[in-house]
Structures are given as C-alpha cells and as structure tokens.
Protein backbone atom coordinates (compact mmCIF):
# COMPACT_ATOMS: atom_id res chain seq x y z
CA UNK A 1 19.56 11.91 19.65
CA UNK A 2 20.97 13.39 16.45
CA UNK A 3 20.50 16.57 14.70
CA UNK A 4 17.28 16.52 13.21
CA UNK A 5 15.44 18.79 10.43
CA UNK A 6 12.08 18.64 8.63
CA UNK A 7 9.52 20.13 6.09
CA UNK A 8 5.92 19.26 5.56
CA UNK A 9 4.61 18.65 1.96
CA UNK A 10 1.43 18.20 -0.03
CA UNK A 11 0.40 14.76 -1.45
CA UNK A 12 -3.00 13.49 -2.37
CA UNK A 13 -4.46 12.13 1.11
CA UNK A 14 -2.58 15.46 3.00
CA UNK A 15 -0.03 17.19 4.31
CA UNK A 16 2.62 14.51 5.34
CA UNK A 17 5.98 15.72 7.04
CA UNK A 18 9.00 14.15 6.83
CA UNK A 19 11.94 14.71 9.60
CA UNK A 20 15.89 13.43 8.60
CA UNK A 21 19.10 13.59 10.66
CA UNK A 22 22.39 13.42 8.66
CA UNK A 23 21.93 9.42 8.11
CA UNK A 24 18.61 9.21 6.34
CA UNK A 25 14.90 9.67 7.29
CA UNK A 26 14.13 9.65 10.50
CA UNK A 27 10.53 9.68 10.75
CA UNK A 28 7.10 10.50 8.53
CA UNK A 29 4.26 11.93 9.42
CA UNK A 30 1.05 11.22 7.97
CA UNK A 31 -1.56 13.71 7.63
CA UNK A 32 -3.52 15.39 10.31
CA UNK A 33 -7.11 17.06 9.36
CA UNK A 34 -4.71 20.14 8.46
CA UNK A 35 -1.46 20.53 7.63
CA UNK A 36 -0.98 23.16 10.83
CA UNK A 37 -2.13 20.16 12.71
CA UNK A 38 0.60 17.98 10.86
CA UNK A 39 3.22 20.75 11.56
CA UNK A 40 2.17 20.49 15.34
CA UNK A 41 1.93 16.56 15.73
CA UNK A 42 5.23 16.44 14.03
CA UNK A 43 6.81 18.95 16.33
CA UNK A 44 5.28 17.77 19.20
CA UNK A 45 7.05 14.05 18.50
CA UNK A 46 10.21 15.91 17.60
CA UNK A 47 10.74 19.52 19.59
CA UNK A 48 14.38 19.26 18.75
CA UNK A 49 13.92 19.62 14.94
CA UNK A 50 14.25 22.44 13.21
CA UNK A 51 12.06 23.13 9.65
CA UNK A 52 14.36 23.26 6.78
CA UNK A 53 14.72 23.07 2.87
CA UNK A 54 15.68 19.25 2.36
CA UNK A 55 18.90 18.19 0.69
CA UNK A 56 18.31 16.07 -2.67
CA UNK A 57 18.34 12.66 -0.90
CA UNK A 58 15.16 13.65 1.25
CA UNK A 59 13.24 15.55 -1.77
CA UNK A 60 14.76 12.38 -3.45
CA UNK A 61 12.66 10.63 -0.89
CA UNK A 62 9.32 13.34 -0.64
CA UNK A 63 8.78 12.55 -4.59
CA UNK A 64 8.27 8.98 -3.89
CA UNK A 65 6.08 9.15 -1.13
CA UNK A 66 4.04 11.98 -3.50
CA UNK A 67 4.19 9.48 -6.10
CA UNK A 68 3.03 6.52 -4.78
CA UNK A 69 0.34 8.42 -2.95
CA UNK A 70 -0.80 9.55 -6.16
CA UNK A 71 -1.36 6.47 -7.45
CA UNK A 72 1.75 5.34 -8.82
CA UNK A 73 3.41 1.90 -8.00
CA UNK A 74 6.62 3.00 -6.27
CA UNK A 75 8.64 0.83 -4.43
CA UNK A 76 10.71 3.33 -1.87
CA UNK A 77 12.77 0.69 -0.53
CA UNK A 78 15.95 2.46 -1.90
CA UNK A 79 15.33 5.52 0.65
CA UNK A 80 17.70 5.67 3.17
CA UNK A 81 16.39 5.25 6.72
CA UNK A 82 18.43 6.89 9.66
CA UNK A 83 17.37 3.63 12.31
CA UNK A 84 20.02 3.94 15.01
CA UNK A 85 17.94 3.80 17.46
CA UNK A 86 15.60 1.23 16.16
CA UNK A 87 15.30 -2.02 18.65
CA UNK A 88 16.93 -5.25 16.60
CA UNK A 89 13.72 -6.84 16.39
CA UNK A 90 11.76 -3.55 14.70
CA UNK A 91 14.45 -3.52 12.56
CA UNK A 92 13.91 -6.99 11.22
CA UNK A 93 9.93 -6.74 10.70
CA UNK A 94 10.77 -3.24 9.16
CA UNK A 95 13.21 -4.98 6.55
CA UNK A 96 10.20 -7.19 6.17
CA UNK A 97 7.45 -4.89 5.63
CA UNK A 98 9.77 -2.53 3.53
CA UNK A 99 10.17 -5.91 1.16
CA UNK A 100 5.88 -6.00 0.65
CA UNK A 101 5.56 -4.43 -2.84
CA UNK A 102 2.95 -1.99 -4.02
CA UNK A 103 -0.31 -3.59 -4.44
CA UNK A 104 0.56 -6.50 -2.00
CA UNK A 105 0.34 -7.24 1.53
CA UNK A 106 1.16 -9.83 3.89
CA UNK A 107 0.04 -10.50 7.41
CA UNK A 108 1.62 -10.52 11.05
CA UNK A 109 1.50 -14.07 10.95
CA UNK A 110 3.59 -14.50 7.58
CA UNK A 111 6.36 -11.89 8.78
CA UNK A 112 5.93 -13.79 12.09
CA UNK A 113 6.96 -17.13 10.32
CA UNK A 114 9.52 -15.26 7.98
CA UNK A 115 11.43 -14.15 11.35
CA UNK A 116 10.91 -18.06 12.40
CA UNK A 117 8.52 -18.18 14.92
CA UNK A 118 4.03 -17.93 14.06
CA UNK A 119 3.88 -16.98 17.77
CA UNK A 120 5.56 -13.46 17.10
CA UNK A 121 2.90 -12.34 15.76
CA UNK A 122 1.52 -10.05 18.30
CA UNK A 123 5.31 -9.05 18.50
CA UNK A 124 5.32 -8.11 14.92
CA UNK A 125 1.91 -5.77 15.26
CA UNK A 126 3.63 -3.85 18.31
CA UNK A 127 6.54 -3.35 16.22
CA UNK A 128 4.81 -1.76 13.06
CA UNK A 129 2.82 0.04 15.34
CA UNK A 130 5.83 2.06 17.00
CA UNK A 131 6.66 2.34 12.97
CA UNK A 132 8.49 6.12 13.00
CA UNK A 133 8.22 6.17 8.85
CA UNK A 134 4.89 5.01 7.71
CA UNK A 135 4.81 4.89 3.66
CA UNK A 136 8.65 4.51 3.45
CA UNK A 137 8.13 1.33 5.30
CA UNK A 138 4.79 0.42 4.13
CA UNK A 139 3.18 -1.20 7.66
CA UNK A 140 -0.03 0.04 5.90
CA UNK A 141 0.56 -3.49 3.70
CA UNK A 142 0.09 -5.51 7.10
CA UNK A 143 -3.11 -7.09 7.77
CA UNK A 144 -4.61 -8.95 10.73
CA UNK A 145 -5.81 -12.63 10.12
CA UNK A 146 -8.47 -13.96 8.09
CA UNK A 147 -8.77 -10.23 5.37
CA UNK A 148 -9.31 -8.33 8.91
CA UNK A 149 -7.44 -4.90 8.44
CA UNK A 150 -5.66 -4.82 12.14
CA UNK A 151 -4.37 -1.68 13.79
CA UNK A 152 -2.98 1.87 12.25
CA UNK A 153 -1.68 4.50 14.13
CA UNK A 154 -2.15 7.00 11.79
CA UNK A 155 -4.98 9.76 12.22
CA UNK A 156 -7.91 8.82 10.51
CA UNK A 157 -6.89 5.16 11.84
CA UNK A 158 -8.03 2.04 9.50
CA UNK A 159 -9.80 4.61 7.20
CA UNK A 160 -6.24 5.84 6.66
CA UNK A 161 -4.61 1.97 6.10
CA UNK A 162 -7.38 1.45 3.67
CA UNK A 163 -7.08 4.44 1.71
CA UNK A 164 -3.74 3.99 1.18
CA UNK A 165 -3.82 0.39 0.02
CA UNK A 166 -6.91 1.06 -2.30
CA UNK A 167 -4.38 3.87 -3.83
CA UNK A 168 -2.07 1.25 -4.06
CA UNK A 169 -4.73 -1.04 -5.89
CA UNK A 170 -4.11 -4.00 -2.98
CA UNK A 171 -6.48 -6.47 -2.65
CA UNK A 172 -6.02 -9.00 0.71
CA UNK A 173 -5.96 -12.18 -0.20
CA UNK A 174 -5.60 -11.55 -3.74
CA UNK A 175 -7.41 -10.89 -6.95
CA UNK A 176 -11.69 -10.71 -7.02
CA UNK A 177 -13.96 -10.35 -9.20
CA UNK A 178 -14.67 -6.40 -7.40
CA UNK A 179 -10.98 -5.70 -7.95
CA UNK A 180 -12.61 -2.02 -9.43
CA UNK A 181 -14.56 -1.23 -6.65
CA UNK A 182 -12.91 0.79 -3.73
CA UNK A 183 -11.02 -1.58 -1.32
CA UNK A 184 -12.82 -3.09 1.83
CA UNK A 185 -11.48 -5.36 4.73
CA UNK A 186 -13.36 -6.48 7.69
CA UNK A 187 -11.98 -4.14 10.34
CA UNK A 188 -10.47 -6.09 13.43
C-alpha cells in the first residue's frame, strides 16, 4: 500500500476527509454525526495515514467537493484518482459514474448496458458500493430501477444519497412539475 496522508474539512452536509498517496486521491470520507467521528472512521479505514496540510492538487480537489456540496454544479472529473489497486471492473463503472454530470443520474442497469451486458447490474451496485471516493466519483448519481434510490454506504445511508442529489438539483427520471420541492425517490 502506498504512503498515504489526509485532512478533514468542513462543507455544507459535514466534515468530509479526504486521504491521497503521491498519485492522486485515494479515498473520501463522507461525514459522520461529528467530525471527531469522521477523523476516527477515516483512520480506522486507513491506520497507516498520517494527517497533513494537502499539496495544491488535493486542496485543488477539497474546493470542488466544498463547492459542489454547496450547491454549485461542479463536475470533479478532472481530479486525479490514485486507483492502483482498484479491480478492472470497478474501474470501468467508476469511469462511468465519474462521466454522470451534476444534476443527472443514471441507473445500474444503464452503466450495466454501457459495459455491454443488462445482467451486470447487480455487479455494477457491488462495485459503487466498495466506492473508496464518494463525491469525486459521484455513485450518489446511481439509482435502482423504476425512480427507487438503491443502496449508499455512507452514514446517514439513502438520507445521505438524497441530500446530495437534491443539492445537486437531480431529479430521476427527469424534469416534473415539483422540480422546487426537495428531492424524493421511493427507497429500495
């Protein structure tokens, strides 16, 4: 395992931590009910890393996530992800996902058919679910079938996924007439 460092910051839903090695981002935490808590979780994943004042690529990185959290439409596909030890397949629905803009979403099924084969979906759902850099690659924009909201890992679970896509103004399945209202998706 390489070197790795990391630093917790503030953003509207939390404390989020962020961990790099010297090839990109490693991993991103999303918030805990505190950000001690985050500190911990993120430790706990990641013993070896070491807290540390982040080199311009990674605050680079920490303004986009702050930004789009806040409500702007970023699209942080330019951040550099350190996924060396990524399994091939991950990597592929990642490069996916990390392709869903702001705003939009897609479901297992349609990156299941964009990697050639509907029956990977269940495939696809394990992989975004063993996602090490939620936000940065946005599995948050992956829904279940039929406008149900499907898994997230995340603490505060769906509540979480559906926070973070309201903040992002999504709406499954596209424009409604309730576009204003805060976002709702029948929960798998």
């Amino acid at each position: 395992m390489p070197a790795l460092d990391f630093t917790i910051f503030d953003t509207a839903i939390g404390a989020c931590g962020i961990v790099w090695s010297a090839r990109g981002v490693y991993a991103v935490q999303l918030p805990e009910a505190t950000r001690e808590a985050t500190r911990a979780r993120l430790i706990k994943r990641y013993p070896q890393a070491l807290e540390a004042q982040p080199p311009s690529a990674i605050r680079a990185a920490i303004e986009g996530i702050v930004a789009l959290l806040a409500g702007e439409p970023r699209n942080l596909a330019d951040i550099v992800i350190d996924d060396e030890a990524t399994p091939d397949f991950n990597k592929k629905v990642y490069a996916i996902a990390r392709k869903i803009p702001p705003g939009d979403t897609l479901t297992y099924g349609e990156i299941a058919e964009r990697l050639g084969d509907k029956a990977l979906s269940r495939a696809v759902g394990q992989a975004l679910g063993e996602n090490p850099c939620p936000i940065v690659m946005p599995c948050h924009r992956v829904l279940a079938a039929n406008g149900k909201t499907g898994g997230f890992s995340a603490a505060g679970g769906v509540d979480t996924k559906l926070k973070i896509l309201s903040i992002e103004n999504a709406q499954p399945g596209g424009p409604t007439l309730f576009d204003h209202l805060p976002l709702q998706a029948r929960r798998s």
